[in-house]
Protein backbone atom coordinates (compact mmCIF):
# COMPACT_ATOMS: atom_id res chain seq x y z
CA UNK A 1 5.76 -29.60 25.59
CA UNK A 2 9.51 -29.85 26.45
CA UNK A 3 10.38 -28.25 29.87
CA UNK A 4 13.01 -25.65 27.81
CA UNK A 5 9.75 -24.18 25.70
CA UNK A 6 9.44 -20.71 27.31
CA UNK A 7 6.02 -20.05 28.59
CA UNK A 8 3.30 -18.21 26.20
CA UNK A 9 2.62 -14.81 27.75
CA UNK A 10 -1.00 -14.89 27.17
CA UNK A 11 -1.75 -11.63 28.82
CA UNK A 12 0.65 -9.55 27.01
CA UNK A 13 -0.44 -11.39 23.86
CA UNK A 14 -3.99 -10.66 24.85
CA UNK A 15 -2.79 -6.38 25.15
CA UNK A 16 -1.53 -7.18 21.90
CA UNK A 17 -4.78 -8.25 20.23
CA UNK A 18 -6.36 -5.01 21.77
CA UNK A 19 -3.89 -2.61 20.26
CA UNK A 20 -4.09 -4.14 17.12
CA UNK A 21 -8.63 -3.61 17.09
CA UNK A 22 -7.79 -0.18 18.51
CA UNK A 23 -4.65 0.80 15.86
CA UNK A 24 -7.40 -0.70 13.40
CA UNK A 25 -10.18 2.10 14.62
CA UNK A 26 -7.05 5.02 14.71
CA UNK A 27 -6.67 3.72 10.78
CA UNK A 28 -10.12 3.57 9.83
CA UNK A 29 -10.88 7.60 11.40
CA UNK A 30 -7.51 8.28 9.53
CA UNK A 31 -9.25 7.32 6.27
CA UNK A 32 -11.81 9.27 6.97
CA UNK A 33 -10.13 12.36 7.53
CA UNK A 34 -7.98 11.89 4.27
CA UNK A 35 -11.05 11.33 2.48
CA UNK A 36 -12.79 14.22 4.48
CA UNK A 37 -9.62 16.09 3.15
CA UNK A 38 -10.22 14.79 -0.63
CA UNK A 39 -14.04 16.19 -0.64
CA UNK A 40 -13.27 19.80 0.86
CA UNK A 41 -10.24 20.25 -1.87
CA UNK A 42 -12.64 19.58 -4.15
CA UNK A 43 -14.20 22.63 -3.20
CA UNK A 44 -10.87 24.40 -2.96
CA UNK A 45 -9.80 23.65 -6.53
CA UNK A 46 -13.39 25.02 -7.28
CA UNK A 47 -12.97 28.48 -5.80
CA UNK A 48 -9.52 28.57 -7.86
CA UNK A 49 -10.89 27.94 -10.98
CA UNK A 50 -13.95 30.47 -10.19
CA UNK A 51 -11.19 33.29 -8.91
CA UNK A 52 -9.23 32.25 -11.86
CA UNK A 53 -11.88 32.44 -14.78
CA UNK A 54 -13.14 35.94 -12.72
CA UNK A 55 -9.25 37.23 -12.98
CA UNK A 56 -8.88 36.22 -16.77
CA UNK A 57 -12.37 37.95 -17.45
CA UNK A 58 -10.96 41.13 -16.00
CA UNK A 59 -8.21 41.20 -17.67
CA UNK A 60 -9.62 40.49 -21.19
CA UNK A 61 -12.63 43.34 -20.47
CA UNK A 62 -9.30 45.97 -19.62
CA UNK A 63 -7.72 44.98 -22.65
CA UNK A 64 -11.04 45.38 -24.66
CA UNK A 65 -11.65 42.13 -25.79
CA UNK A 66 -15.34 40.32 -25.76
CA UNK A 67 -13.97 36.72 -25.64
CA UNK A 68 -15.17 34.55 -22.43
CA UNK A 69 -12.81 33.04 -20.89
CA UNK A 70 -13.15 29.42 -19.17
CA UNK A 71 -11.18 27.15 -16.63
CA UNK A 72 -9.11 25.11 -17.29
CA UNK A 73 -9.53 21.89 -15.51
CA UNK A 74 -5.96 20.71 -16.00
CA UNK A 75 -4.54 24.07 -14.90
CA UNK A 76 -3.95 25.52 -11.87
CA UNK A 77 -3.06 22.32 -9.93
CA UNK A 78 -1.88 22.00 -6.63
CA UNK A 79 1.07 19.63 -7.51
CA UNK A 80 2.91 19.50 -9.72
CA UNK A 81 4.76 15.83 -11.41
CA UNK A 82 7.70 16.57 -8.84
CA UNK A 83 5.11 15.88 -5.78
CA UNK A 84 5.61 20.19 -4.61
CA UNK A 85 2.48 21.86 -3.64
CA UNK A 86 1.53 24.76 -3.53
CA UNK A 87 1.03 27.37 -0.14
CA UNK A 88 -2.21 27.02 -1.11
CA UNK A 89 -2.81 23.30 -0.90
CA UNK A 90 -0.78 23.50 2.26
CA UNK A 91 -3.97 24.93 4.14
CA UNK A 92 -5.53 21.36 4.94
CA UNK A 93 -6.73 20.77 8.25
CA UNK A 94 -8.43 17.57 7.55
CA UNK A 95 -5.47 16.34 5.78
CA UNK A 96 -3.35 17.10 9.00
CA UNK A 97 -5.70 15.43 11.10
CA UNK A 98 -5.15 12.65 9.39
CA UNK A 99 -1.66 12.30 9.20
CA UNK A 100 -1.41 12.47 12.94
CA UNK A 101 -3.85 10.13 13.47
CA UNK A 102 -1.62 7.90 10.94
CA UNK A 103 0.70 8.18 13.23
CA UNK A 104 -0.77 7.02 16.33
CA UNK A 105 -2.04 4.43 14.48
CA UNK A 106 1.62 3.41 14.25
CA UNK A 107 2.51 3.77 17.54
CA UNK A 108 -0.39 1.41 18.38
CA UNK A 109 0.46 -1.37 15.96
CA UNK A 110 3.70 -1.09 16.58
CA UNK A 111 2.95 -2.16 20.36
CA UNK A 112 0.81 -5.33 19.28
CA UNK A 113 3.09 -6.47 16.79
CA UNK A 114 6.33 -6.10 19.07
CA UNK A 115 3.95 -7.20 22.46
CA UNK A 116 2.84 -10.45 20.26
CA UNK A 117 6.26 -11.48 19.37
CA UNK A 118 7.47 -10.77 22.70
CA UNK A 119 4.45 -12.88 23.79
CA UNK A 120 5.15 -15.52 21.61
CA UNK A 121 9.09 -15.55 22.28
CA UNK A 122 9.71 -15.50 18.70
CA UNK A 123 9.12 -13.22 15.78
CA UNK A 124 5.61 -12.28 14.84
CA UNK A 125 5.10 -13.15 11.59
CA UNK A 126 4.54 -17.42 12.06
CA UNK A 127 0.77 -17.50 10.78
CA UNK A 128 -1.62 -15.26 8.24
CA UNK A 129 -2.83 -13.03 11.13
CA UNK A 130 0.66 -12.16 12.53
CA UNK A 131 1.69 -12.18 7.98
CA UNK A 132 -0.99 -9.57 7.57
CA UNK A 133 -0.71 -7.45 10.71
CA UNK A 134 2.62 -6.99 10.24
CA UNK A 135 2.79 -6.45 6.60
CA UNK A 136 -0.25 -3.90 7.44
CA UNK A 137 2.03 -1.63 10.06
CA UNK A 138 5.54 -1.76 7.33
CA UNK A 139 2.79 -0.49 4.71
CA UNK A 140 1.40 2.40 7.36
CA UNK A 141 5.42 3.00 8.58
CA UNK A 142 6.73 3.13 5.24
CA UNK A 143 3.87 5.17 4.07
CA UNK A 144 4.44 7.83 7.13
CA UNK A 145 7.83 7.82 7.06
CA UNK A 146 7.96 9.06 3.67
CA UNK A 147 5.88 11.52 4.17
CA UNK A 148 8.12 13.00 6.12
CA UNK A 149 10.43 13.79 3.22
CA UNK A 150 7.46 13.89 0.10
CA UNK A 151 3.79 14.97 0.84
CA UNK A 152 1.76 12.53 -0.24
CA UNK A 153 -1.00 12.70 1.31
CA UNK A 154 -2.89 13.00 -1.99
CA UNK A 155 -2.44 9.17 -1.39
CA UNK A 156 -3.67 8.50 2.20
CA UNK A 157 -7.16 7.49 1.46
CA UNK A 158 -5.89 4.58 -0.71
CA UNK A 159 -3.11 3.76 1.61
CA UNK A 160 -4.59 3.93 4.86
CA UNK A 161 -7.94 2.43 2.76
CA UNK A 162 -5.85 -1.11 2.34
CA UNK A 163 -4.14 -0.92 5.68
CA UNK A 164 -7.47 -0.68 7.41
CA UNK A 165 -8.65 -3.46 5.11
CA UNK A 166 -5.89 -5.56 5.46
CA UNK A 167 -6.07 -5.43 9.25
CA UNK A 168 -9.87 -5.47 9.46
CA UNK A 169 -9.00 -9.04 7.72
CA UNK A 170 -6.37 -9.90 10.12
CA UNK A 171 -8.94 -9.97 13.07
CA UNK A 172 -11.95 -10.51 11.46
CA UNK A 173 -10.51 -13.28 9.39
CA UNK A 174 -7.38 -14.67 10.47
CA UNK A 175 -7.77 -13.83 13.87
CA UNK A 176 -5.27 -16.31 15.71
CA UNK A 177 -4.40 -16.68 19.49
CA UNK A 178 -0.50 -16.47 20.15
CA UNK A 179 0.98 -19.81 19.55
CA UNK A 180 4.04 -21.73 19.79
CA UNK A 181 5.38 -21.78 15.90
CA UNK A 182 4.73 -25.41 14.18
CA UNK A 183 8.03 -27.44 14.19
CA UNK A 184 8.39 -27.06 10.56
CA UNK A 185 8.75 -22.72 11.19
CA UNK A 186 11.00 -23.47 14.44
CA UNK A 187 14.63 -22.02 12.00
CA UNK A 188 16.25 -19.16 11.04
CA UNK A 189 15.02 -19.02 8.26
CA UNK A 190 11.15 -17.69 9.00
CA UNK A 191 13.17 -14.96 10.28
CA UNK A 192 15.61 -14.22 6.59
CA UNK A 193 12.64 -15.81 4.20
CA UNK A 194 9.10 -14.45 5.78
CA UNK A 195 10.44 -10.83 6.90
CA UNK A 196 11.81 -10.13 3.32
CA UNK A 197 8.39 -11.33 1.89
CA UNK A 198 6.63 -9.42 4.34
CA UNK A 199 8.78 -6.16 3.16
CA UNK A 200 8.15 -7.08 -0.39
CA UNK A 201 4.19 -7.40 -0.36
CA UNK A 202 4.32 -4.09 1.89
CA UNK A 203 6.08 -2.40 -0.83
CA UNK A 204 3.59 -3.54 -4.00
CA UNK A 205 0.71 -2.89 -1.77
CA UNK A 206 2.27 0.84 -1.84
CA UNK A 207 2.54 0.81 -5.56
CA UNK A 208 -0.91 -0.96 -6.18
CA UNK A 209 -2.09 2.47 -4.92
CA UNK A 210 -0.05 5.04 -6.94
CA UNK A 211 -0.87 2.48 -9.90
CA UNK A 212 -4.58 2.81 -9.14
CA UNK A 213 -4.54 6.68 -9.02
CA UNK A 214 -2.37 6.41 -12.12
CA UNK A 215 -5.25 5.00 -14.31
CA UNK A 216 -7.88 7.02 -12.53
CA UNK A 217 -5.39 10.01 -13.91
CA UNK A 218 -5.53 8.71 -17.02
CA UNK A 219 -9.08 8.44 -17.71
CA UNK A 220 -9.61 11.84 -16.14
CA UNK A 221 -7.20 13.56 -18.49
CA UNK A 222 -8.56 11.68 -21.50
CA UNK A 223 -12.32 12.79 -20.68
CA UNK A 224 -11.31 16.48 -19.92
CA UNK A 225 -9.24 16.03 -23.91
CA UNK A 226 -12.19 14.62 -25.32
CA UNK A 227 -14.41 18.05 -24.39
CA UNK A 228 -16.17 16.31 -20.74
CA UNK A 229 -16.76 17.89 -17.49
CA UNK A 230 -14.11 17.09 -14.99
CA UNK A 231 -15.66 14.30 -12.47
CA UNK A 232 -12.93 14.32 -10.49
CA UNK A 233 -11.95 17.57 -9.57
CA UNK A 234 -9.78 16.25 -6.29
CA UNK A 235 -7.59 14.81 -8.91
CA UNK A 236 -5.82 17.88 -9.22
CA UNK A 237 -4.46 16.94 -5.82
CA UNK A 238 -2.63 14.37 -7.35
CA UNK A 239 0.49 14.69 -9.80
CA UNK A 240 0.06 13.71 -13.05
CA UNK A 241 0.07 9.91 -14.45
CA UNK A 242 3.60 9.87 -15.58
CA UNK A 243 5.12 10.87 -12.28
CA UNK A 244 3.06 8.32 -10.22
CA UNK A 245 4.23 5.89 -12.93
CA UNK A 246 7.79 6.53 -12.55
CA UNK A 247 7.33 6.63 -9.21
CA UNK A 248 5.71 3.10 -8.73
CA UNK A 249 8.04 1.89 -10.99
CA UNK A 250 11.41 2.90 -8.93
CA UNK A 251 9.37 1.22 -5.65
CA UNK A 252 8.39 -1.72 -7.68
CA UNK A 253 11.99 -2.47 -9.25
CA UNK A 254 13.28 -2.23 -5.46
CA UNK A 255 10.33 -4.49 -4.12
CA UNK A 256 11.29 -6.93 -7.00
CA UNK A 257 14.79 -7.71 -6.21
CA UNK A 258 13.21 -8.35 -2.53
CA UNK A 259 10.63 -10.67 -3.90
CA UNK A 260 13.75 -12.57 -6.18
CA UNK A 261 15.59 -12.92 -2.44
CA UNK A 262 12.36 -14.40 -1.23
CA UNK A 263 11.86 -17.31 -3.73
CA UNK A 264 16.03 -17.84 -3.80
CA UNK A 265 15.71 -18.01 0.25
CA UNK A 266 12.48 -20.24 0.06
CA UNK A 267 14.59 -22.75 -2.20
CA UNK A 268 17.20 -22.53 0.37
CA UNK A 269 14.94 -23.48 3.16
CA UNK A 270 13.18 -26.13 1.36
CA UNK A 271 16.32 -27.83 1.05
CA UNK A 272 17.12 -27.93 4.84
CA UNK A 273 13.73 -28.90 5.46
CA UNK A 274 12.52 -31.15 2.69
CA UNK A 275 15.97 -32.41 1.07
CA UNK A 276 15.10 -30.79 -1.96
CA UNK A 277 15.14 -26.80 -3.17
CA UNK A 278 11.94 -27.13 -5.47
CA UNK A 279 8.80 -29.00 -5.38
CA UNK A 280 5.95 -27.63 -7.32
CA UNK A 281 4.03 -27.48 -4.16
CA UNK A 282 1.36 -24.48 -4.66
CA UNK A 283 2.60 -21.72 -2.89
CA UNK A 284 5.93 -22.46 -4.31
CA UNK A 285 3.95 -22.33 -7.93
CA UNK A 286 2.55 -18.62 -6.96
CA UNK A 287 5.35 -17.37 -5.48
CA UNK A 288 7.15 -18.12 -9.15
CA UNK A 289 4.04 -16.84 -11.06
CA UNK A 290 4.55 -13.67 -8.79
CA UNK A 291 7.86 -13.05 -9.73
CA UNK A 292 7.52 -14.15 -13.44
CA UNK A 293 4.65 -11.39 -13.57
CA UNK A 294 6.49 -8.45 -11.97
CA UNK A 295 9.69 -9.59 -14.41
CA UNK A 296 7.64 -9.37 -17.03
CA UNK A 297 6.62 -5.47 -15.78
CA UNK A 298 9.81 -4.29 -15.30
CA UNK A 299 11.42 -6.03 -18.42
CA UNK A 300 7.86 -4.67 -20.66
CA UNK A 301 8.46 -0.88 -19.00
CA UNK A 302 12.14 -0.88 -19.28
CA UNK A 303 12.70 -2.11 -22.89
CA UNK A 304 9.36 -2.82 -24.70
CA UNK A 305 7.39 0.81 -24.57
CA UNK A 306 4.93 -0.25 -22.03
CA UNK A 307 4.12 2.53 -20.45
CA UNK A 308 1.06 4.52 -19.72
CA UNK A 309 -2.27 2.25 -18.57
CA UNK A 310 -0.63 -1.06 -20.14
CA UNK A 311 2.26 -0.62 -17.28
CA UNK A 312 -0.34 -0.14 -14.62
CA UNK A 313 -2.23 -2.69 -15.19
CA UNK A 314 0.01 -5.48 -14.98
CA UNK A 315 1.68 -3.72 -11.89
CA UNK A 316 -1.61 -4.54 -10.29
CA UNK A 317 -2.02 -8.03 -11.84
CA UNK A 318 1.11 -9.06 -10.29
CA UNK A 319 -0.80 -7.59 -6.92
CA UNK A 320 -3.71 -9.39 -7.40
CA UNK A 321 -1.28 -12.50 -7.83
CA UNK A 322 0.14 -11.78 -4.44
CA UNK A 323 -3.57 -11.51 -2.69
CA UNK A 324 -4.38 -14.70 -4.50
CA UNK A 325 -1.17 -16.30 -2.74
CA UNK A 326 -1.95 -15.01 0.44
CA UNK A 327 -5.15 -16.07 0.55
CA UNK A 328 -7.08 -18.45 -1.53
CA UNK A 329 -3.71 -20.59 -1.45
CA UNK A 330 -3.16 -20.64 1.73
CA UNK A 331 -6.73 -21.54 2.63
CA UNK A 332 -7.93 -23.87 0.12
CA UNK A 333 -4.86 -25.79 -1.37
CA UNK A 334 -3.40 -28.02 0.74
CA UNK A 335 0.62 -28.21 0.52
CA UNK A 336 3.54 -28.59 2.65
CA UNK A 337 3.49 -24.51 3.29
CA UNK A 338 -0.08 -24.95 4.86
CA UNK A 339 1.05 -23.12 7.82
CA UNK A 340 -1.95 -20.50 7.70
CA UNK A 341 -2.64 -20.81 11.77
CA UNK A 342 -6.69 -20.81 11.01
């Protein structure tokens, strides 16, 4: 090793792996609570239709009529397409647990993933493990930070759900002792190229959510139109399938132009490294299929009438793309971007 190569703090990177298994426990009791939150509204929106079909019934035997009345089950929700609740949704404990526990969660990954760099004398984002942890804590920030202007926790269970996922993969599958970055990563570039990826992916993983709970929306309204019980009465928590579409849309048009940066910047970079700006190596293939797929969702919503389940679906094609990328390519196909770290 040359005698200018700063010194690997192995200690500090070693504090770093422990915050990240503990942020990873402070996620996973998050979850919990917002799905401990999900079940009890449940039985909120329950009592409201019960109160509500009780008040109607009153009013109809005053006014002398014999007709019965019955819930509504896409009435009296708690949100409406604006993301507002109402005072009555705001009485949540669970859901407040969880949010603060969200944010500790933060706190704590935001120590191991500024401790490893620090570690490592470089940024943290050289191999899959520092890729996904990192990714993981933008997704939780971004998440948190929003819901300081827009409550919606209605989506914490499927947020927090991937970001415990994603980092129960980063050290259970990628875990990775702090390193010295291969010579190939060793330019300004990782810092321009990866962090703008790293953004990108954090943003669709945010929209694979609200695209999710868009087509559970969907099939929920179209069972309670076709005359079936509601199954999902925690839905009503959640504003209806054109606002999270719009919604995911805005995020995924922003995340898009990110994604464009990061293929334009890759080119870049594989011309000062390589001597030429495109190669058909693999990752360089899927990295182009990712971006051809999410054109092809904005262009199809924008201009073609795509809207609805169609939209949604390919929103979260284009995210399966980008775990396909991450993961089987990086593993299994070997290339000149094989810089995985396993």
């Amino acid at each position: 090793m040359d005698i200018n190569t700063p010194t690997i703090d192995v200690v500090l990177g070693q504090y770093s792996d422990l915050f990240m298994l503990l942020a990873a426990m402070v996620y996973a009791s998050a979850f919990i609570a917002f799905a401990w939150d999900l079940a009890k509204s449940s039985k909120l929106i329950q009592e409201i239709d019960a109160a509500t079909v009780a008040s109607e019934k009153k009013l109809l035997v005053a006014a002398g009529s014999v007709q019965t009345p019955a819930a509504d089950s896409t009435s009296n929700a708690l949100v409406n397409d604006a993301m507002t609740y109402t005072v009555a949704s705001k009485k949540r404990g669970a859901a407040k647990v969880a949010v603060a526990l969200t944010w500790l969660g933060v706190i704590m990954q935001a120590f191991a993933v500024i401790s490893r760099g620090i570690a490592a004398h470089r940024v943290p984002w050289g191999n899959m493990y520092e890729f996904l942890s990192t990714g993981s804590f933008l997704v939780a920030l971004v998440f948190s930070l929003v819901l300081l202007k827009k409550d919606l926790r209605f989506m914490g269970t499927f947020v927090i759900g991937l970001v415990t996922v994603m980092l129960c993969g980063a050290t259970m599958g990628f875990p990775t002792p702090v390193a010295h970055l291969v010579p190939a990563l060793q330019s300004y570039w990782l810092i321009i190229h990866v962090s703008i990826a790293v953004l990108a992916s954090s943003l669709f993983t945010i929209t694979f959510a609200m695209n999710v709970l868009q087509l559970l929306q969907h099939a929920r309204i179209d069972a309670l139109a076709a005359g079936k019980p509601d199954k999902f009465p925690f839905m009503k928590l959640v504003p209806g399938a054109a606002a999270l579409e719009n919604f995911a849309y805005r995020i995924n048009a922003v995340a898009f132009v990110m994604w464009t940066f990061t293929v334009m910047a890759g080119a870049i970079w594989a011309e000062a490294a390589w001597g030429r700006y495109w190669g058909w190596d693999t990752k360089e293939v899927w990295s182009f299929v990712i971006w051809v797929v999410y054109a092809g969702y904005l262009h199809a919503r924008a201009t073609g009438g795509w809207t609805g389940a169609r939209s949604a679906w390919l929103s979260i094609i284009g995210y399966l793309c980008i775990i396909f990328n991450f993961t089987v390519v990086n593993i299994y196909f070997n290339g000149l971007h094989s810089y995985a770290g396993l």
